[in-house]
C-alpha atoms as a PDB file:
ATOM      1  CA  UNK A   1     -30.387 -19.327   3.723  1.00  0.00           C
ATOM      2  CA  UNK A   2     -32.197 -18.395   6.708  1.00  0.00           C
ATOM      3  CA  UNK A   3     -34.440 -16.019   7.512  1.00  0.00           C
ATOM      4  CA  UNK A   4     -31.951 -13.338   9.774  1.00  0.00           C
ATOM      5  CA  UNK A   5     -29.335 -14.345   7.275  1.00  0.00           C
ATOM      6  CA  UNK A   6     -30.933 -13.182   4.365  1.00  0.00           C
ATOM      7  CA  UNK A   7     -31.940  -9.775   6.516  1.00  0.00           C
ATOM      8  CA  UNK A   8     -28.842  -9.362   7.471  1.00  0.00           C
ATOM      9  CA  UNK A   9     -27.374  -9.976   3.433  1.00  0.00           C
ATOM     10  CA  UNK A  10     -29.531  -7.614   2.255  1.00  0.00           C
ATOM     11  CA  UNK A  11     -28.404  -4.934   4.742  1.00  0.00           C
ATOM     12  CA  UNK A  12     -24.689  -5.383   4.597  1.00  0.00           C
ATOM     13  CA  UNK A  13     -25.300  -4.833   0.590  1.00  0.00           C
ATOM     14  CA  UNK A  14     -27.237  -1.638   1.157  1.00  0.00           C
ATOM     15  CA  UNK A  15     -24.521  -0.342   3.809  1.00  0.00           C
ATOM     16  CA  UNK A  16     -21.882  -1.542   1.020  1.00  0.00           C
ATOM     17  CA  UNK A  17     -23.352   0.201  -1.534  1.00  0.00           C
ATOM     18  CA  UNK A  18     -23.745   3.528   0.601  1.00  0.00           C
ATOM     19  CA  UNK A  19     -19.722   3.123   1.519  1.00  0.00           C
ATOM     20  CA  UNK A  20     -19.048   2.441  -2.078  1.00  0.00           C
ATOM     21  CA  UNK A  21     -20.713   5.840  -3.537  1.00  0.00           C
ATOM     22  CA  UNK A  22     -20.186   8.203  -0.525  1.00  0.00           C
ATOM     23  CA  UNK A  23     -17.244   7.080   1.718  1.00  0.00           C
ATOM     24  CA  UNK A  24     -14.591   5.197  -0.220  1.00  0.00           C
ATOM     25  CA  UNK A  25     -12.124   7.214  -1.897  1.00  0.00           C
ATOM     26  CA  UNK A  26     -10.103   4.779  -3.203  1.00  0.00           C
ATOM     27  CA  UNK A  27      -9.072   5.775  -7.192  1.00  0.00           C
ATOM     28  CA  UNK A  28      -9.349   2.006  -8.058  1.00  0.00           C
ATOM     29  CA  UNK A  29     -12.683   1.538  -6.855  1.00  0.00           C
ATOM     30  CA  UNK A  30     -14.547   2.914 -10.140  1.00  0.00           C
ATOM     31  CA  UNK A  31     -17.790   1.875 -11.614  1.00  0.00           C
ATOM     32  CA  UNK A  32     -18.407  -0.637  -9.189  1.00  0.00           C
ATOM     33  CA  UNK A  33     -22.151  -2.250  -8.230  1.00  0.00           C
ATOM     34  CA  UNK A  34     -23.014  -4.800  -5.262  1.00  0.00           C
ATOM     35  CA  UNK A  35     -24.777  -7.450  -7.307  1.00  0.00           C
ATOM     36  CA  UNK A  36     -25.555 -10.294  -4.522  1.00  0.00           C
ATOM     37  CA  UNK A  37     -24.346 -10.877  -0.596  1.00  0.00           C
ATOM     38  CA  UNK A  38     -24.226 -13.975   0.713  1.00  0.00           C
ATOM     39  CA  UNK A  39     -23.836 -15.001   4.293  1.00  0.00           C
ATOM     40  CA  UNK A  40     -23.298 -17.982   6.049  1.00  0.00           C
ATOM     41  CA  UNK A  41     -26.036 -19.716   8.650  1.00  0.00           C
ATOM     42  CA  UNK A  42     -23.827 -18.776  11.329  1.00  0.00           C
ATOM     43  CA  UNK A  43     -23.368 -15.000  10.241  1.00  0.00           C
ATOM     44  CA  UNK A  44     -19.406 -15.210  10.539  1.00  0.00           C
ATOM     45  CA  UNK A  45     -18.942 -15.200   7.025  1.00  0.00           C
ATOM     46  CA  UNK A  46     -20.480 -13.014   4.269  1.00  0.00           C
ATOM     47  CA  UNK A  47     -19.378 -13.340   0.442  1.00  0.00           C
ATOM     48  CA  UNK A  48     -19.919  -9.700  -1.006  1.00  0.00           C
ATOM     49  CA  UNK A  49     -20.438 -10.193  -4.989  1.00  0.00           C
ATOM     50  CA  UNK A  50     -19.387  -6.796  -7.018  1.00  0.00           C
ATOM     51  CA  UNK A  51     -19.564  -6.362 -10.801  1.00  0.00           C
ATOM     52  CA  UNK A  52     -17.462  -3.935 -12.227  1.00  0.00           C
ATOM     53  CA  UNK A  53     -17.476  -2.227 -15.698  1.00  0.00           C
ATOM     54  CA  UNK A  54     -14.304  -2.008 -17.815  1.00  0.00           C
ATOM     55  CA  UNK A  55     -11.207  -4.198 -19.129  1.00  0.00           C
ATOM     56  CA  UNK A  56     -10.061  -6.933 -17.128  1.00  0.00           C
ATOM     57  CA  UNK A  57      -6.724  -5.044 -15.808  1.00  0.00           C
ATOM     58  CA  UNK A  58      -9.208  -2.114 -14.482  1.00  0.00           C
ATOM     59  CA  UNK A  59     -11.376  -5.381 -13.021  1.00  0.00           C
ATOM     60  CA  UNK A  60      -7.781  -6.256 -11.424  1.00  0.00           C
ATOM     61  CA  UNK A  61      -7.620  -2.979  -9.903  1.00  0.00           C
ATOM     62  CA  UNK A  62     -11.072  -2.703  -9.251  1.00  0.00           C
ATOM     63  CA  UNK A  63     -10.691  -5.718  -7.372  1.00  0.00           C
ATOM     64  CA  UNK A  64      -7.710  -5.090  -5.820  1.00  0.00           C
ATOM     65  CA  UNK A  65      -8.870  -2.031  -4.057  1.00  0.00           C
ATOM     66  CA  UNK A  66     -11.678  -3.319  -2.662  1.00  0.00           C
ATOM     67  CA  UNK A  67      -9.377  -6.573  -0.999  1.00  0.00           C
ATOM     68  CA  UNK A  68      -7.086  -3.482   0.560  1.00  0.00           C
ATOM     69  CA  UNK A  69     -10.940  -1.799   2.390  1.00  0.00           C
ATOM     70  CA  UNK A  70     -12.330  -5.141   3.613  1.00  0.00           C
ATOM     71  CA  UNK A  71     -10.936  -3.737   6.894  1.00  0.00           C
ATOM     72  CA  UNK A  72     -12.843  -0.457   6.529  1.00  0.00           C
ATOM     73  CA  UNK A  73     -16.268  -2.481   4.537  1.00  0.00           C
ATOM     74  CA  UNK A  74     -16.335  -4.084   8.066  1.00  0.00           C
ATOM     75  CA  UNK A  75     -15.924  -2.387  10.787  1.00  0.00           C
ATOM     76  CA  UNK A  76     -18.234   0.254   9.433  1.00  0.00           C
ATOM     77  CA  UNK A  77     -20.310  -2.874   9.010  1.00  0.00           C
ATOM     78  CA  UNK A  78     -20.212  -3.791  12.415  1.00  0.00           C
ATOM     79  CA  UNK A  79     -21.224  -0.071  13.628  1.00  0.00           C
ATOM     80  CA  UNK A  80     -23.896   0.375  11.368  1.00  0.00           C
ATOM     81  CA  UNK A  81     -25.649  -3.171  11.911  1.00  0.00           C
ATOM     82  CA  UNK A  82     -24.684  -3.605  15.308  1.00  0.00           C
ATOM     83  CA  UNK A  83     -24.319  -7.041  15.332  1.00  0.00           C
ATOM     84  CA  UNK A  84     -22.925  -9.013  18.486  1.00  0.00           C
ATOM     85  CA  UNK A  85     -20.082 -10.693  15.931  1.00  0.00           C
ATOM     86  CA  UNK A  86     -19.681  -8.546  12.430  1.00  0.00           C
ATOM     87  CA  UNK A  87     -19.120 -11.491   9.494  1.00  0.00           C
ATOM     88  CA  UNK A  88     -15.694 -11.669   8.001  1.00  0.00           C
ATOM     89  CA  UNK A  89     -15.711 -10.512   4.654  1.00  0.00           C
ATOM     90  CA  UNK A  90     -14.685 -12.368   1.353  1.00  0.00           C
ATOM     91  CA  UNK A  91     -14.552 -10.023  -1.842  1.00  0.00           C
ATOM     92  CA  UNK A  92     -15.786 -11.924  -4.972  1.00  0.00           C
ATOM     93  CA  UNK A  93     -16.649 -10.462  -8.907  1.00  0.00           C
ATOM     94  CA  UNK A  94     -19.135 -11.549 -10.464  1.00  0.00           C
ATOM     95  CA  UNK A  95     -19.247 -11.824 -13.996  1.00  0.00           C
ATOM     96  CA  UNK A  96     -23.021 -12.775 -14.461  1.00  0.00           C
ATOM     97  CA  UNK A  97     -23.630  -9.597 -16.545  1.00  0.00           C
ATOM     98  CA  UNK A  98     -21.270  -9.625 -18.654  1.00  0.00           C
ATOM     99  CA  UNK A  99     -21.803 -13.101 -19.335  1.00  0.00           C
ATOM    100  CA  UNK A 100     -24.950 -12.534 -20.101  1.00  0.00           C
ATOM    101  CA  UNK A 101     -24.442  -9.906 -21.934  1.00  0.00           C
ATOM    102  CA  UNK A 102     -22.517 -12.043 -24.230  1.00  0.00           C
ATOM    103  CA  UNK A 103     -25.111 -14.814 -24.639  1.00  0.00           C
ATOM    104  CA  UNK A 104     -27.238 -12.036 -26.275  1.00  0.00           C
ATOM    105  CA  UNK A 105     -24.878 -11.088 -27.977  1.00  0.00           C
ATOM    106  CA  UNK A 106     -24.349 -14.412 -29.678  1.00  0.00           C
ATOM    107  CA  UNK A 107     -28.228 -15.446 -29.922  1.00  0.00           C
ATOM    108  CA  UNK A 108     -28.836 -11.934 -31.614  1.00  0.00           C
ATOM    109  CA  UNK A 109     -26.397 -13.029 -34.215  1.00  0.00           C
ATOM    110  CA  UNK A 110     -27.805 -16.723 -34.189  1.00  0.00           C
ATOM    111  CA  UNK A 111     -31.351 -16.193 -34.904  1.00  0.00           C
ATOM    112  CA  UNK A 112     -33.064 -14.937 -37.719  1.00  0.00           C
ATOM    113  CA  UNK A 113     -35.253 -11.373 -37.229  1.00  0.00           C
ATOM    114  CA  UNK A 114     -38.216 -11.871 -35.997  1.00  0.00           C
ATOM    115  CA  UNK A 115     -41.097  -8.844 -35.724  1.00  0.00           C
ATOM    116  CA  UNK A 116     -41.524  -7.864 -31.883  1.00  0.00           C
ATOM    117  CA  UNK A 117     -38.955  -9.829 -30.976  1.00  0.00           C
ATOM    118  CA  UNK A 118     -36.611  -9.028 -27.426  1.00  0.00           C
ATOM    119  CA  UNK A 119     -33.741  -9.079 -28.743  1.00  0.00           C
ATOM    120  CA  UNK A 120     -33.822  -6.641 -31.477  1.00  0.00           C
END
């Protein structure tokens, strides 16, 4: 990624995060963190990763509210960043945490006890 684009990333996921904890209202958008932003060389696309905590039908909901503000996510995007073309925005979760999560999980149960060990 280039240079602006990465600038730009990490300032749509700042403004995202702000809109997520002080502007959004939406009762499906709970418990909800901007992990990554990616967006594209020609800044007319940006992928917005979110992980959410909960069961996968709150995940569904989760995920489903923040498809229905992609509308709102960008225009207050566009005013914020002032950019001469705001990126469209895709909505993806990302499971990375919980994944990982799980694969400590699994090696805690795997290998023996070990003194000063990280995963204790």
């Amino acid at each position: 990624m280039k240079q602006r684009a990465m600038r730009i990333a990490e300032a749509i996921k700042e403004e995202v995060g702000n809109l997520l904890l002080y502007e959004l209202k939406d009762p499906r958008i709970a418990f909800v963190s901007v992990t990554e932003v990616e967006v594209s060389g020609d800044l007319r696309l940006a992928t917005i990763y979110f992980s959410v905590l909960g069961s996968e039908e709150e995940k569904k909901a989760t995920l489903k509210g923040l498809s229905s503000s992609k509308g709102v996510l960008r225009r207050a995007i566009g005013q914020r960043l002032q950019l001469r073309h705001t990126p469209e925005i895709e909505i993806a979760l990302d499971d990375s945490i919980a994944r990982g999560a799980k694969i400590l999980e699994i090696l805690a149960k795997e290998l023996p006890p070990e003194n000063g060990s990280a995963l204790e």
